[in-house]
N, C-alpha and C. Protein backbone atom coordinates (compact mmCIF):
# COMPACT_ATOMS: atom_id res chain seq x y z
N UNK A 1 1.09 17.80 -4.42
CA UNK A 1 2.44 17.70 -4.94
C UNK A 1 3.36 17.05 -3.94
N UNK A 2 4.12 16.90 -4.76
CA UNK A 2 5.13 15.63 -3.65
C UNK A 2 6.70 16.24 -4.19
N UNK A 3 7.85 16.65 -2.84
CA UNK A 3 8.99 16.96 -3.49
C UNK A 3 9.64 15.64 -2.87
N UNK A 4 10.99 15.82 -3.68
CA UNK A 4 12.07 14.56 -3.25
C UNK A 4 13.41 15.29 -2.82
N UNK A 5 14.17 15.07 -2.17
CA UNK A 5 15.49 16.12 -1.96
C UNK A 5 16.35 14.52 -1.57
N UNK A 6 16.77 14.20 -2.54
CA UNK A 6 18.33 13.26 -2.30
C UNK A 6 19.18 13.30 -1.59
N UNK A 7 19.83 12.78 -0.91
CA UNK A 7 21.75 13.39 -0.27
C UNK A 7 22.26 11.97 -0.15
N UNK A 8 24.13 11.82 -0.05
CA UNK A 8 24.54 11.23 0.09
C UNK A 8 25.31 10.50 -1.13
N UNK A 9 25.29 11.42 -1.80
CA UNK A 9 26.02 10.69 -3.29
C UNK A 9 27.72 11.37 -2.76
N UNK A 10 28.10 10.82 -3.81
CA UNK A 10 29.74 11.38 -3.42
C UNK A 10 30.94 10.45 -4.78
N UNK A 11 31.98 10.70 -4.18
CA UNK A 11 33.17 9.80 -5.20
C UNK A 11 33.88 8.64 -3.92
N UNK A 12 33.87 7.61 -4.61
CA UNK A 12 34.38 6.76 -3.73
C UNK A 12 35.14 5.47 -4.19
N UNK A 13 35.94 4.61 -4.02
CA UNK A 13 37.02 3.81 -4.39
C UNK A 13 36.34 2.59 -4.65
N UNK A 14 36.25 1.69 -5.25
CA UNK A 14 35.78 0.69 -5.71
C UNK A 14 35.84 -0.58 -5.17
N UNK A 15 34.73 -1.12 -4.62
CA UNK A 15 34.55 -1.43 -3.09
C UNK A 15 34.30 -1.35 -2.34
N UNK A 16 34.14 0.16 -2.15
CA UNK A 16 33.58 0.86 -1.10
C UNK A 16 31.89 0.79 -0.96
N UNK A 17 31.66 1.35 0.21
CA UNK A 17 30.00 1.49 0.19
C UNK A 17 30.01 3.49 0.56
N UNK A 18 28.51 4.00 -0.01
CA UNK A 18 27.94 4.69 0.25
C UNK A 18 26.38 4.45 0.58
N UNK A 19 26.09 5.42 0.89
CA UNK A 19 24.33 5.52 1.76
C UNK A 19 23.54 6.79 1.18
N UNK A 20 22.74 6.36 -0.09
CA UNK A 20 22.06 7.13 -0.17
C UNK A 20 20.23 7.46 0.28
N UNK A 21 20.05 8.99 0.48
CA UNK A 21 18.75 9.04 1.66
C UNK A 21 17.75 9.58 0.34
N UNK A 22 17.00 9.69 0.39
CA UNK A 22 15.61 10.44 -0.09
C UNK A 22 14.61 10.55 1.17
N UNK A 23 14.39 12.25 0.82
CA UNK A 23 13.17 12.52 2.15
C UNK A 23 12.01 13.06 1.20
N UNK A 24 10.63 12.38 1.03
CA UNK A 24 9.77 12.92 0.58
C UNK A 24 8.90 13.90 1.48
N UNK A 25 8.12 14.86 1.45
CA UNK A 25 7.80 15.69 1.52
C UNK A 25 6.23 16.00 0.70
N UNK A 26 5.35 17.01 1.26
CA UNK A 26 4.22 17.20 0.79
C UNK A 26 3.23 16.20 0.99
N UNK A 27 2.08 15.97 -0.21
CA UNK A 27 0.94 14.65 -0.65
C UNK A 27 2.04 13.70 -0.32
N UNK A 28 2.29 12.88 0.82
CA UNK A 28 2.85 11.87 0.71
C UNK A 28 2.08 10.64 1.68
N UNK A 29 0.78 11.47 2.07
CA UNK A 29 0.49 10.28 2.92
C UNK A 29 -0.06 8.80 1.58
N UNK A 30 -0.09 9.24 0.29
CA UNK A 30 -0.88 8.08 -1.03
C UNK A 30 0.33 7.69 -2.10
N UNK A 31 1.52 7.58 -1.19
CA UNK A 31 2.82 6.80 -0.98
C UNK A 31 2.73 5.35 -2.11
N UNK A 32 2.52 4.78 -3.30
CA UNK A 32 2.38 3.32 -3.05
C UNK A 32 4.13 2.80 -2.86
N UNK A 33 4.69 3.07 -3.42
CA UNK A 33 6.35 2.94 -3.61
C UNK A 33 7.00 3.76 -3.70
N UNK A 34 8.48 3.78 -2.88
CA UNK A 34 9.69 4.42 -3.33
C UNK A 34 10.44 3.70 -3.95
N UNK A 35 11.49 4.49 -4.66
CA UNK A 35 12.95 3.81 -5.23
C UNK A 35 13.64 4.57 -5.62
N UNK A 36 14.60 4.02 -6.49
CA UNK A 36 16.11 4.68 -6.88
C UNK A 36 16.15 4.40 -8.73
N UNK A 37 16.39 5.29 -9.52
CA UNK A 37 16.82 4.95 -10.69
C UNK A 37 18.23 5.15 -10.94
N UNK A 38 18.71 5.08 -12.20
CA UNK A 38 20.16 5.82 -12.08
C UNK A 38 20.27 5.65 -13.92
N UNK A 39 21.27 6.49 -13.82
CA UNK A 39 21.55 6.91 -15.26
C UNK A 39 23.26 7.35 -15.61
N UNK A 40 23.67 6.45 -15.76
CA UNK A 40 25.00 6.09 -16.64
C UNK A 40 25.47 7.46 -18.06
N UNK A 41 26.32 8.45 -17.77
CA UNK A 41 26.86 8.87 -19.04
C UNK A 41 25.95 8.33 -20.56
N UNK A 42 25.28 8.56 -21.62
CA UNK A 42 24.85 8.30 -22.29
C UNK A 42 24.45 7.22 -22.60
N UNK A 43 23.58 6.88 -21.74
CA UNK A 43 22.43 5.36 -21.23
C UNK A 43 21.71 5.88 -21.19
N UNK A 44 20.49 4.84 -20.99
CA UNK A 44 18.90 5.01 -20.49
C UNK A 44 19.13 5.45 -19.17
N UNK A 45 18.13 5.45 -18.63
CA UNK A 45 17.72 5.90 -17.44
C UNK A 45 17.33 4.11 -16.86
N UNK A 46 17.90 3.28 -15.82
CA UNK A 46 17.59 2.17 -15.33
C UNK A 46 17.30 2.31 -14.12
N UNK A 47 16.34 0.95 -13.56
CA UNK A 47 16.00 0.42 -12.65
C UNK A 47 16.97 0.02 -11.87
N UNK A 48 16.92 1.05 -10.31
CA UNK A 48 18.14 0.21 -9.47
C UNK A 48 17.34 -0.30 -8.59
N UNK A 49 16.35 -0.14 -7.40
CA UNK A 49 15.42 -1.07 -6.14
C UNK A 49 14.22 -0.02 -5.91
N UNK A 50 13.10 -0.73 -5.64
CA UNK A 50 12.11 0.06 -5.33
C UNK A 50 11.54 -0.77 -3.80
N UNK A 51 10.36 -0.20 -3.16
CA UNK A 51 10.58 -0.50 -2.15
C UNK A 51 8.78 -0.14 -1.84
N UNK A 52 7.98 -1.18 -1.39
CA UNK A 52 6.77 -0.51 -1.43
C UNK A 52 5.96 -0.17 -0.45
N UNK A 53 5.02 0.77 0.21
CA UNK A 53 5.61 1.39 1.16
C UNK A 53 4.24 1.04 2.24
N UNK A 54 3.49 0.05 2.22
CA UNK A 54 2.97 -0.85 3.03
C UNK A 54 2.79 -1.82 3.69
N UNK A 55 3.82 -2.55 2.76
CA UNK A 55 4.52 -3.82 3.53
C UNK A 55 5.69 -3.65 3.47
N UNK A 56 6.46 -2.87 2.84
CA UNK A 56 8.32 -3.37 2.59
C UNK A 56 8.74 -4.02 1.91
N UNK A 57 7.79 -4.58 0.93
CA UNK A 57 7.97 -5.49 -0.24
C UNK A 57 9.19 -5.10 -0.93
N UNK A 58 10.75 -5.54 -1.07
CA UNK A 58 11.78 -4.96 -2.33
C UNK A 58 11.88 -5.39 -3.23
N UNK A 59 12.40 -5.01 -4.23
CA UNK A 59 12.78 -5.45 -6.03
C UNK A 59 14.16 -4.54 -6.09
N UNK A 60 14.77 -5.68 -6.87
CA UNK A 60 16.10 -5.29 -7.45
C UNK A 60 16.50 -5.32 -8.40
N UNK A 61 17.55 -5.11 -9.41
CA UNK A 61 17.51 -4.93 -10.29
C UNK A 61 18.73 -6.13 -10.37
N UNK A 62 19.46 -6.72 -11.36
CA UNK A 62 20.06 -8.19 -11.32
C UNK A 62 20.94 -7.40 -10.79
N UNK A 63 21.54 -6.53 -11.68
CA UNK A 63 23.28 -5.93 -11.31
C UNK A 63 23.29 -5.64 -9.84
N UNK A 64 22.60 -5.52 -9.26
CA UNK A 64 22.74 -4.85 -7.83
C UNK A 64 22.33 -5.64 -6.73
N UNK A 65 21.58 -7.01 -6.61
CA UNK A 65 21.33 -7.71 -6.13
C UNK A 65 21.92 -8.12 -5.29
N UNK A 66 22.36 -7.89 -4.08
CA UNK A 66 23.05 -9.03 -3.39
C UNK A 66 24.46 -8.24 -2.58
N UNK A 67 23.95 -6.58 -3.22
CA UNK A 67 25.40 -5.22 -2.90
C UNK A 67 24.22 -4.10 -2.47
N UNK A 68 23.47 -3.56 -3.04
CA UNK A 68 22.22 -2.85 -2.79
C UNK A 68 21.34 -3.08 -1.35
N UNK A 69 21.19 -2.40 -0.50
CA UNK A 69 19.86 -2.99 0.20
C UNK A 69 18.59 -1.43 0.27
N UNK A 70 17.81 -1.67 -0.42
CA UNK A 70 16.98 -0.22 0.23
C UNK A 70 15.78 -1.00 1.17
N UNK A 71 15.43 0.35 1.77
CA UNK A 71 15.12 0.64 3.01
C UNK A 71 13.85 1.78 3.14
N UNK A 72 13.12 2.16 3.97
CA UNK A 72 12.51 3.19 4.36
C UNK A 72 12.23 3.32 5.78
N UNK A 73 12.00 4.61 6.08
CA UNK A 73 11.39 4.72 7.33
C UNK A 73 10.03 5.64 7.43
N UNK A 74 9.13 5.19 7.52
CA UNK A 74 7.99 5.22 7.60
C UNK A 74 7.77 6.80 7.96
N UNK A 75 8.03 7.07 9.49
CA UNK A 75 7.97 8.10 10.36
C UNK A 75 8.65 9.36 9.68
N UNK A 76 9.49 9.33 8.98
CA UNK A 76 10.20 10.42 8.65
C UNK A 76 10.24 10.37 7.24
N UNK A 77 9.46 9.42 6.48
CA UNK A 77 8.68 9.44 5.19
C UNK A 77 10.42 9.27 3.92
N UNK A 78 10.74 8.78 4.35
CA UNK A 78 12.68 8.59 3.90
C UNK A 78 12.81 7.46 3.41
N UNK A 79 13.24 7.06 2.48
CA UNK A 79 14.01 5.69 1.71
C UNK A 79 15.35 6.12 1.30
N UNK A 80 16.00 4.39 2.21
CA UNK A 80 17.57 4.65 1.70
C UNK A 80 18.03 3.76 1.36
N UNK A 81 19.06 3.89 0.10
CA UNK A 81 20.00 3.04 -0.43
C UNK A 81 20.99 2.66 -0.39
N UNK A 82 21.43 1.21 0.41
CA UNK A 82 22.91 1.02 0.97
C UNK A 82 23.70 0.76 -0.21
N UNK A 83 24.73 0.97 -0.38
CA UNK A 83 25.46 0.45 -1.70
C UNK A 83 26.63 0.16 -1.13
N UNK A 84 26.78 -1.48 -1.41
CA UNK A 84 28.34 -1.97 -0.72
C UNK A 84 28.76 -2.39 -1.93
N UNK A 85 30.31 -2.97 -2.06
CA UNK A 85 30.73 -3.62 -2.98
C UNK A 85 30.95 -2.86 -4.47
N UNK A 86 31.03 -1.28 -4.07
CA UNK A 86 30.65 -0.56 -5.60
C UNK A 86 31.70 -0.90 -6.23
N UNK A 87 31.18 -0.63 -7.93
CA UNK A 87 31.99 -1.01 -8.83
C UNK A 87 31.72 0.18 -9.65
N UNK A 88 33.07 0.05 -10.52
CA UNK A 88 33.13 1.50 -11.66
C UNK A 88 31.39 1.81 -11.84
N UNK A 89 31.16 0.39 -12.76
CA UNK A 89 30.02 0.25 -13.68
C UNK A 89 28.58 0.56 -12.82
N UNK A 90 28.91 1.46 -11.47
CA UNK A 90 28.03 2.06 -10.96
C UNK A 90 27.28 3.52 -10.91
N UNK A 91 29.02 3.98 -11.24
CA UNK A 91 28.70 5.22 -11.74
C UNK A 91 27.67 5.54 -12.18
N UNK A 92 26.65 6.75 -11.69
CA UNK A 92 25.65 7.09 -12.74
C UNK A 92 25.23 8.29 -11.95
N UNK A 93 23.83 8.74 -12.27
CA UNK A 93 23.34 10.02 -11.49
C UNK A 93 22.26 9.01 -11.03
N UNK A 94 22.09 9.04 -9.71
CA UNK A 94 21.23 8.37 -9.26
C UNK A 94 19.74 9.25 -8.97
N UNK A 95 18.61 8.77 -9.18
CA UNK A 95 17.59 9.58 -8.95
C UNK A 95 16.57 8.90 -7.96
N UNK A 96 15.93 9.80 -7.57
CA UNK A 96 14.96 9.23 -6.18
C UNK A 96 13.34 9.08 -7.03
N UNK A 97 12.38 8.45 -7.21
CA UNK A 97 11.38 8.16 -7.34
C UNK A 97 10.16 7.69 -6.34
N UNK A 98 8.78 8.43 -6.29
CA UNK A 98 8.15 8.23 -5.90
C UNK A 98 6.74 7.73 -6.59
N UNK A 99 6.07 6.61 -5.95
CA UNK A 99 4.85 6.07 -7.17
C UNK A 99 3.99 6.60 -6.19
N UNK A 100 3.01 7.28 -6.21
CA UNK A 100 1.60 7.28 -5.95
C UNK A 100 0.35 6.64 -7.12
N UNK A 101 -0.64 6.65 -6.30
CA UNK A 101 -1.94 6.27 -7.28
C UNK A 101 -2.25 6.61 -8.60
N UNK A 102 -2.01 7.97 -8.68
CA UNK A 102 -2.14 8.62 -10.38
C UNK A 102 -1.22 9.54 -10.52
N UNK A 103 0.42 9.24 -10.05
CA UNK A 103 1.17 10.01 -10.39
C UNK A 103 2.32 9.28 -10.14
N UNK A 104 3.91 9.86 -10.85
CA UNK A 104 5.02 9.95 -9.91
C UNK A 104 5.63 10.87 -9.71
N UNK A 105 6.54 10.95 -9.00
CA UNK A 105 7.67 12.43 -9.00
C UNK A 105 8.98 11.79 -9.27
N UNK A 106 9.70 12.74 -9.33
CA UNK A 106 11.18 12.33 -9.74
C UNK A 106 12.33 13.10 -8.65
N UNK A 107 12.96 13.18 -8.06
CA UNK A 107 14.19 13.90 -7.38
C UNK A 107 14.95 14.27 -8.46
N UNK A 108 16.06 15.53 -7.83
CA UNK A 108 16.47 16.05 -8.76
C UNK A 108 17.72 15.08 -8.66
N UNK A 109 17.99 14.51 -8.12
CA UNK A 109 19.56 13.58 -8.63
C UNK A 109 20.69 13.68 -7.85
N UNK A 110 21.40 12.60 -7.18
CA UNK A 110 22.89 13.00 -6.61
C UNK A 110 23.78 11.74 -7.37
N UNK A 111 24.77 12.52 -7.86
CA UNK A 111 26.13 12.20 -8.31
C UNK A 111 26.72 10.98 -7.65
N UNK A 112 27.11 9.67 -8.20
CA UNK A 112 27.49 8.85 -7.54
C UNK A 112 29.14 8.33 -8.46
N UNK A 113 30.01 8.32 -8.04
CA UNK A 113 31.22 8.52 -8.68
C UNK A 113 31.85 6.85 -8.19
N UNK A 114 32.53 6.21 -8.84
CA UNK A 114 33.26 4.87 -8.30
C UNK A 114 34.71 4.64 -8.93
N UNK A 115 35.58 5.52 -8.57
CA UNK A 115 36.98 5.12 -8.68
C UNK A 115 37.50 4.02 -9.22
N UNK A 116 38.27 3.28 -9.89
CA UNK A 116 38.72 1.96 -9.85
C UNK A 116 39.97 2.39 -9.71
C-alpha cells in the first residue's frame, strides 16, 4: 500500500504563486509516476502535471503550461507543484496521484482557493 498526505494548498490573490508538496509513503520503491489532478466545483476531475519518476520526464496540461512547474525529490520520495501566475479558473481541490505497475493511489486533497 502506498499513502499520499498533500500540504500547501491555501487562498491566495490572483497572481500569486503557491507550492504544493505530496510525500508518498509505504510500497513506494515501484513508483512509475507522480502528479497532481484537480477538480473544479461541479467538473470532472482533470489533468494538471505528472512527473515520471526515473527520468523526470513532465507533462502538462495546456491551461497550466508555462505557470505550473512540478518537481520531485527522489530521497524523500516527494513531488511538488509550483503554481505561479494563478488565476480564479484555478480554483479546485487539488489531488496528489501516484502510478505504480498494477495500481494507483489517490491523496486525500488540499483546497486551492484564487481570489480575483
Amino acid at each position: 500500500q502506498v499513502q499520499l498526505v498533500e500540504s500547501g494548498g491555501g487562498l491566495v490573490r490572483a497572481g500569486g504563486s503557491l507550492r504544493l508538496s505530496c510525500a508518498a509513503s509505504g510500497r513506494t520503491f515501484s513508483s512509475v509516476a507522480m502528479g497532481w489532478f484537480r477538480q473544479a466545483p461541479e467538473k470532472e476531475r482533470e489533468f494538471v502535471a505528472q512527473i515520471t519518476w526515473y527520468d523526470g520526464s513532465t507533462y502538462y496540461a495546456d491551461s497550466v503550461k508555462g505557470r505550473f512547474t512540478i518537481s520531485r525529490d527522489i530521497a524523500k520520495d516527494t513531488v511538488y507543484l509550483q503554481m505561479n501566475s494563478l488565476k480564479s479558473e484555478d480554483t479546485a481541490v487539488y489531488y496528489c496521484h501516484l502510478v505504480a505497475p498494477a495500481s494507483d493511489y489517490w491523496g486525500q486533497g488540499t483546497q486551492v482557493t484564487v481570489s480575483s
